[in-house]
C-alpha atoms as a PDB file:
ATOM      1  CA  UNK A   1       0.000   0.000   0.000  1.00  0.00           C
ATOM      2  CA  UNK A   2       1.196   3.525  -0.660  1.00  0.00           C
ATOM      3  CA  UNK A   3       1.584   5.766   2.418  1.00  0.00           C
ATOM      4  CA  UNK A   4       0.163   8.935   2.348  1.00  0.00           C
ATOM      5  CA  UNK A   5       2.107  10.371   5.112  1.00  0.00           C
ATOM      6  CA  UNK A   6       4.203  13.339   3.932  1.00  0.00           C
ATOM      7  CA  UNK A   7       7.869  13.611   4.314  1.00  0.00           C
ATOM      8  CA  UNK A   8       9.041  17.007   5.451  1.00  0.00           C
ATOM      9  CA  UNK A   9      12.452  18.175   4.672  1.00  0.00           C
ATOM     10  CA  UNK A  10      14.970  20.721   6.291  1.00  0.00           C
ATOM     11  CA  UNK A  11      15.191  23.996   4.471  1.00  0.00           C
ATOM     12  CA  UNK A  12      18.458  24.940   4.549  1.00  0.00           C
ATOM     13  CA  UNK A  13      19.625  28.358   4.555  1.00  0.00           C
ATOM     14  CA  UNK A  14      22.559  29.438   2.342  1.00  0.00           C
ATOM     15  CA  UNK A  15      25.190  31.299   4.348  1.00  0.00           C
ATOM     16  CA  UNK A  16      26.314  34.623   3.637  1.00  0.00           C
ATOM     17  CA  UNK A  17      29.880  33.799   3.650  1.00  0.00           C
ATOM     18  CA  UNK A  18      29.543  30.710   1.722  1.00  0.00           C
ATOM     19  CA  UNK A  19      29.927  33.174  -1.465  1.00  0.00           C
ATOM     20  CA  UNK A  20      32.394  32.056  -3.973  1.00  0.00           C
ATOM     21  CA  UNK A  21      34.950  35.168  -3.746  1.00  0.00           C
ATOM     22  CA  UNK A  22      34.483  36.765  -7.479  1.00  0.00           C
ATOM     23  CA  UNK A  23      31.147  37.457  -7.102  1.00  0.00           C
ATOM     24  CA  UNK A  24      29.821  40.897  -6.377  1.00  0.00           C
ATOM     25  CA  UNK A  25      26.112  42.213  -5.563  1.00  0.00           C
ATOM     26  CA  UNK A  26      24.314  43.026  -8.765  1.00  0.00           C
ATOM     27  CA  UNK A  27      23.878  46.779  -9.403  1.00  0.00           C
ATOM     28  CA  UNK A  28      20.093  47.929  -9.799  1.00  0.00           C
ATOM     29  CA  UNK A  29      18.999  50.693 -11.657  1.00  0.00           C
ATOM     30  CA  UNK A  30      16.291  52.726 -12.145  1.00  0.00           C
ATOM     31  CA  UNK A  31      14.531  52.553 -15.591  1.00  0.00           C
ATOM     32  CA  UNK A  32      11.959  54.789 -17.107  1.00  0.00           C
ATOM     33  CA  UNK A  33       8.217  53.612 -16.695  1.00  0.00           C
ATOM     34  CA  UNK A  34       7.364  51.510 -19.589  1.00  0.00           C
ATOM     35  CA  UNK A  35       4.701  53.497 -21.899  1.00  0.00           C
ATOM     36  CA  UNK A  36       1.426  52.017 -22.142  1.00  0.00           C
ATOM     37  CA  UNK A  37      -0.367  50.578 -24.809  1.00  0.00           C
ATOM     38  CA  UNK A  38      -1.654  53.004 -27.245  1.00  0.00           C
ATOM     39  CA  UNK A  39      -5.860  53.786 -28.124  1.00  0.00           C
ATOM     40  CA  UNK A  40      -7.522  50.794 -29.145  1.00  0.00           C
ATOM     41  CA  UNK A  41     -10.036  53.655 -31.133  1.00  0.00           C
ATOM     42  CA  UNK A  42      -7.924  52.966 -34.437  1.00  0.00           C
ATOM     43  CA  UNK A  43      -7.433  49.395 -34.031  1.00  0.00           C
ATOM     44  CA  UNK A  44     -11.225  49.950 -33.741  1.00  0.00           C
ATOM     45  CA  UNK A  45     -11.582  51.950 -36.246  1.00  0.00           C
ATOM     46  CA  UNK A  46     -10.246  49.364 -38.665  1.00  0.00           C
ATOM     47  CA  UNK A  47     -12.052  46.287 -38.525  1.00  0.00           C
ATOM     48  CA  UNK A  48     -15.106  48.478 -38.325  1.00  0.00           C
ATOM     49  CA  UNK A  49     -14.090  50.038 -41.830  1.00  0.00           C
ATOM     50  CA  UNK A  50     -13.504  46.327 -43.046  1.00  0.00           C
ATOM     51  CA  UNK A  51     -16.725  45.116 -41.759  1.00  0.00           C
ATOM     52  CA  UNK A  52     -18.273  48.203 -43.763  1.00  0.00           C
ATOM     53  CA  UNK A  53     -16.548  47.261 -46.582  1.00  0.00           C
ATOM     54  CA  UNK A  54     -17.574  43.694 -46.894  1.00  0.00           C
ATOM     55  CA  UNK A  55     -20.699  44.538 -46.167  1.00  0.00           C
ATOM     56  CA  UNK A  56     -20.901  46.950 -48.999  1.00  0.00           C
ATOM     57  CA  UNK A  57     -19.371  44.772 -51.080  1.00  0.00           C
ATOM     58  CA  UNK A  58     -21.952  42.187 -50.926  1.00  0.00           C
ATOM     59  CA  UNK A  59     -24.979  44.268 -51.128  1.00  0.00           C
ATOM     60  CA  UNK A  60     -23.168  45.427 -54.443  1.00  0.00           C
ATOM     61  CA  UNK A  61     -22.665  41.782 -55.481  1.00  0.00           C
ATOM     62  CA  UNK A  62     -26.205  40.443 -54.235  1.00  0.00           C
ATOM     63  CA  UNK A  63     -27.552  44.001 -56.593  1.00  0.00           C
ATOM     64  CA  UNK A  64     -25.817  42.767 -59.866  1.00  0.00           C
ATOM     65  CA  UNK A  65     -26.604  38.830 -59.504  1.00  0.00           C
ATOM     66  CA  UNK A  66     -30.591  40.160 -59.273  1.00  0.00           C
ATOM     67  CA  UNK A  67     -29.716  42.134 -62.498  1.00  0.00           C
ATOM     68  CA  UNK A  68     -28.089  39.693 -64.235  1.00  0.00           C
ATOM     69  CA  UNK A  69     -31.024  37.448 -63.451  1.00  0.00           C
ATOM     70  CA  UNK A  70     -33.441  39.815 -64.443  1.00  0.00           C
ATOM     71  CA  UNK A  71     -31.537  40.204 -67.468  1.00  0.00           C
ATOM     72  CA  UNK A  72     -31.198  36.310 -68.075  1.00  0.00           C
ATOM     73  CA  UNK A  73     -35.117  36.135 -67.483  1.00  0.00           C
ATOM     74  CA  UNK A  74     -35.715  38.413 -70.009  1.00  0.00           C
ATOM     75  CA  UNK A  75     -33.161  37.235 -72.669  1.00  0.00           C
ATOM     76  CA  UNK A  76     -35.471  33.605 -72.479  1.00  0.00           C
ATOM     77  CA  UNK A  77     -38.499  35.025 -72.822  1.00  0.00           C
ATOM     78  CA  UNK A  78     -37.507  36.693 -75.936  1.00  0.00           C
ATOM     79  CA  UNK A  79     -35.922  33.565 -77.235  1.00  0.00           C
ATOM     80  CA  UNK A  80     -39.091  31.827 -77.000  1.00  0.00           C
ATOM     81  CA  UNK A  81     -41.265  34.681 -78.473  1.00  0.00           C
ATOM     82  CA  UNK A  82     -38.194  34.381 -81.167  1.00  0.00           C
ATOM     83  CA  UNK A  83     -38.916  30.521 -81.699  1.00  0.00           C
ATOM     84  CA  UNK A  84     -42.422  30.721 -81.529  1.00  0.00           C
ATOM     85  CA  UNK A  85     -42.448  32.945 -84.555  1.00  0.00           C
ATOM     86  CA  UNK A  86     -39.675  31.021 -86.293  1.00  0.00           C
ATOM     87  CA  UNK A  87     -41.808  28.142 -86.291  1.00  0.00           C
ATOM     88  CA  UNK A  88     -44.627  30.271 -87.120  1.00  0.00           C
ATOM     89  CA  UNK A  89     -43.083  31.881 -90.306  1.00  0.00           C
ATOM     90  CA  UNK A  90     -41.677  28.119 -91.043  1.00  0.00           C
ATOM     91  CA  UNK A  91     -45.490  27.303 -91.612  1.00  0.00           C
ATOM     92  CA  UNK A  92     -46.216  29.861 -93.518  1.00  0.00           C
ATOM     93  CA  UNK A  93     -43.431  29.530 -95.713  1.00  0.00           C
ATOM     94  CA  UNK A  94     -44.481  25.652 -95.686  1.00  0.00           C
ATOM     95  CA  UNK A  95     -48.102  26.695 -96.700  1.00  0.00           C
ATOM     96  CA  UNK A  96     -46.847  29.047 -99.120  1.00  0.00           C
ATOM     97  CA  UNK A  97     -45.136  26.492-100.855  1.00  0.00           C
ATOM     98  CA  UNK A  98     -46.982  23.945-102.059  1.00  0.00           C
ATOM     99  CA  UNK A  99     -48.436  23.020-105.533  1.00  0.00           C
ATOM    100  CA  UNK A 100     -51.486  24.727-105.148  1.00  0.00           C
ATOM    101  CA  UNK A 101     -50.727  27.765-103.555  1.00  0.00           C
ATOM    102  CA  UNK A 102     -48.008  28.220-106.380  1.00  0.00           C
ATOM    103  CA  UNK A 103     -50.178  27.703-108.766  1.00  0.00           C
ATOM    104  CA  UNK A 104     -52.932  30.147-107.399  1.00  0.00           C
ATOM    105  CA  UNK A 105     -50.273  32.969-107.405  1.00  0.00           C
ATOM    106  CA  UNK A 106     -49.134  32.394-110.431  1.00  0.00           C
ATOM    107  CA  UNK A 107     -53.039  32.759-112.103  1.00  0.00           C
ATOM    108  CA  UNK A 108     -53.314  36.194-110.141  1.00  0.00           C
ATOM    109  CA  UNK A 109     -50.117  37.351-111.954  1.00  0.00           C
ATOM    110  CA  UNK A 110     -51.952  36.437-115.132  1.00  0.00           C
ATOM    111  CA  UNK A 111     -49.794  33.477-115.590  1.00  0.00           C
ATOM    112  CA  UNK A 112     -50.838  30.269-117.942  1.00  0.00           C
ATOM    113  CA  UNK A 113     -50.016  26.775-117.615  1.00  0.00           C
ATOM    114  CA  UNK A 114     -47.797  25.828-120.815  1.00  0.00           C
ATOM    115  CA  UNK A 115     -49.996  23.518-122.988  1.00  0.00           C
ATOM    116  CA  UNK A 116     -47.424  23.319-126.073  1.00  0.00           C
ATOM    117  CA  UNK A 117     -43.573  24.191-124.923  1.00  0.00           C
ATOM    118  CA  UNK A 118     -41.337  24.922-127.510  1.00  0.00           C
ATOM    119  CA  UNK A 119     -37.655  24.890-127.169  1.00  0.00           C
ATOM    120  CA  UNK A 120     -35.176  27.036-129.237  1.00  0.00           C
ATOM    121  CA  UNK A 121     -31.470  25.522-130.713  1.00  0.00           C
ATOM    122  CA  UNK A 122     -29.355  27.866-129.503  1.00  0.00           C
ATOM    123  CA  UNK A 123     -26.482  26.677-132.354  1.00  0.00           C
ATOM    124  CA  UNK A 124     -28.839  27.271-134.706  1.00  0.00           C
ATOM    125  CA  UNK A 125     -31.193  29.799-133.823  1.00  0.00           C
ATOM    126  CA  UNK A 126     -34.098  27.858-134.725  1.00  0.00           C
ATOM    127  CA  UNK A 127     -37.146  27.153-132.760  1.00  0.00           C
ATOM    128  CA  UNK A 128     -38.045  23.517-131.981  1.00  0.00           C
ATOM    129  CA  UNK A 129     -41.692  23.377-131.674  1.00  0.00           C
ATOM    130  CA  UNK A 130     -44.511  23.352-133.895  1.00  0.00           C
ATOM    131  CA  UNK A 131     -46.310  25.787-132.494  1.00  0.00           C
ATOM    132  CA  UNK A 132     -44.985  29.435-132.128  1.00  0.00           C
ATOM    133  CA  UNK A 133     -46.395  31.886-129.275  1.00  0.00           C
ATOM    134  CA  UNK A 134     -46.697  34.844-131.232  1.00  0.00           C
ATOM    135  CA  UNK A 135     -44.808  37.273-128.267  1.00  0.00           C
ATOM    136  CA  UNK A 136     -41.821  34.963-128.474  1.00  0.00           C
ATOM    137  CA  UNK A 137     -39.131  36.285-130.810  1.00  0.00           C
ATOM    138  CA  UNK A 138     -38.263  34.822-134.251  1.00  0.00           C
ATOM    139  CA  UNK A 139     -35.212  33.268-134.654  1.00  0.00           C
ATOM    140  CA  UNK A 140     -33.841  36.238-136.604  1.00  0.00           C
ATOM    141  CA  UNK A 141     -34.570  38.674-133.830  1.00  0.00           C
ATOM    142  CA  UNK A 142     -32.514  36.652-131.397  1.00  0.00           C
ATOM    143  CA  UNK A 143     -29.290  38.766-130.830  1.00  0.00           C
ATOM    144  CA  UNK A 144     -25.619  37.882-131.226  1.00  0.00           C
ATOM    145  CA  UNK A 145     -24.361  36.013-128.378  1.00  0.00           C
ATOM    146  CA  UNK A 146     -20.431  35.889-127.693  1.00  0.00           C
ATOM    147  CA  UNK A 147     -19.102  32.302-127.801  1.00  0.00           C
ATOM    148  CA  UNK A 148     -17.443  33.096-123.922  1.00  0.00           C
ATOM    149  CA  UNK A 149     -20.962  33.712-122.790  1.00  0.00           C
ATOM    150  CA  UNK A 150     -22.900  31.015-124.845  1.00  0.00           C
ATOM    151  CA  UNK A 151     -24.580  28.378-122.656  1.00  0.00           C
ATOM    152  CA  UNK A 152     -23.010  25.006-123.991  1.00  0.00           C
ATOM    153  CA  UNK A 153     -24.940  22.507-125.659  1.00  0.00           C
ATOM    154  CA  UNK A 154     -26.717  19.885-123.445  1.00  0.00           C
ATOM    155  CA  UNK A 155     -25.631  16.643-122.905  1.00  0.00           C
ATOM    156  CA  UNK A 156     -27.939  13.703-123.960  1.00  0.00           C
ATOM    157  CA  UNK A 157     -27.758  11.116-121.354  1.00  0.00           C
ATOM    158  CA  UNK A 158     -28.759   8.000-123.479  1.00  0.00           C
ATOM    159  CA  UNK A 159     -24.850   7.762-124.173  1.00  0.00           C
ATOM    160  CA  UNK A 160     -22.867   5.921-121.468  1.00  0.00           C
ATOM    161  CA  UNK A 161     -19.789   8.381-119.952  1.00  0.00           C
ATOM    162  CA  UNK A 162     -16.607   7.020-118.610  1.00  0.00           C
ATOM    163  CA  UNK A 163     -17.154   7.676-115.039  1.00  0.00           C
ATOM    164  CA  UNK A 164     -14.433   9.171-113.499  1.00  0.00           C
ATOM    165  CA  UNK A 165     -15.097   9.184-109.603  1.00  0.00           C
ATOM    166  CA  UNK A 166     -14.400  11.614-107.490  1.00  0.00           C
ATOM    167  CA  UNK A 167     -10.631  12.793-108.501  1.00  0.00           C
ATOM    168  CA  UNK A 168      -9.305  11.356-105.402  1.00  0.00           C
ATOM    169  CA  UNK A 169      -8.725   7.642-106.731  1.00  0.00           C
ATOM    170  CA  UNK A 170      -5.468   7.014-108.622  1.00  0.00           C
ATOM    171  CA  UNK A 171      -4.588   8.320-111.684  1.00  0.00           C
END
């Protein structure tokens, strides 16, 4: 078992003579009152300028996200009114096109539906047809046309061609 008695000790006192001989007393001077600690007011000051600060800077921030939403809110509204009337002018242009409608716009420019085409040689001037509109020009009144600017003659496709691909296969 441990004891729990306690063990006293002899203080011992150092003598005054038991000095080694070199040493001496130590000399003690007076020094000048340390100065206190300055204001806290600008250390104060500070953080309550930073605080400020930060604050302001995320009012500014939280301001131009709401704009920017706004703005974004706006921007996809148009878009749709924008697709909407794409598709809506895509109808119309659909509608617009078709056989009929062609055909009725044509008839309210005074336009006829060719019953008897005739086709003109262009090496020889001459009208192919055996009926001639009487507003289309004779082949005499046809002007002079520049070989440079003279449509070529057109290719009859009965007649097999050598078929040279693309350009890209060897030579």
């Amino acid at each position: 078992m441990a004891s729990t008695s306690a063990i006293r000790s002899v203080a011992v006192r150092p003598v005054r003579s038991a000095r080694p001989a070199g040493w001496s007393t130590p000399r003690l001077t007076v020094l000048a009152r340390p100065k206190a600690a300055g204001s806290a007011m600008p250390f104060t000051l500070l953080c309550t300028a930073i605080v400020v600060a930060t604050l302001a800077a995320l009012l500014y921030l939280n301001i131009q996200m709401s704009d920017t939403s706004y703005e974004i809110n706006r921007l996809q509204i148009q878009s749709q009114r924008l697709t909407e009337e794409q598709q809506a002018l895509m109808a119309t242009d659909e509608r617009l096109g078709t056989p009929q409608e062609l055909e009725r716009q044509a008839r309210e420019l005074g336009m006829v539906p060719v019953t008897d085409p005739a086709y003109i040689d262009l090496d020889t001037r001459t009208v192919l047809s055996d009926t001639v509109d009487a507003e289309a020009p004779a082949p005499a009144e046809l002007a002079e046309v520049p070989a440079e600017q003279a449509v070529p003659p057109a290719q009859i496709y009965d007649q097999p061609q050598a078929y040279h691909g693309m350009g890209n296969e060897g030579a």
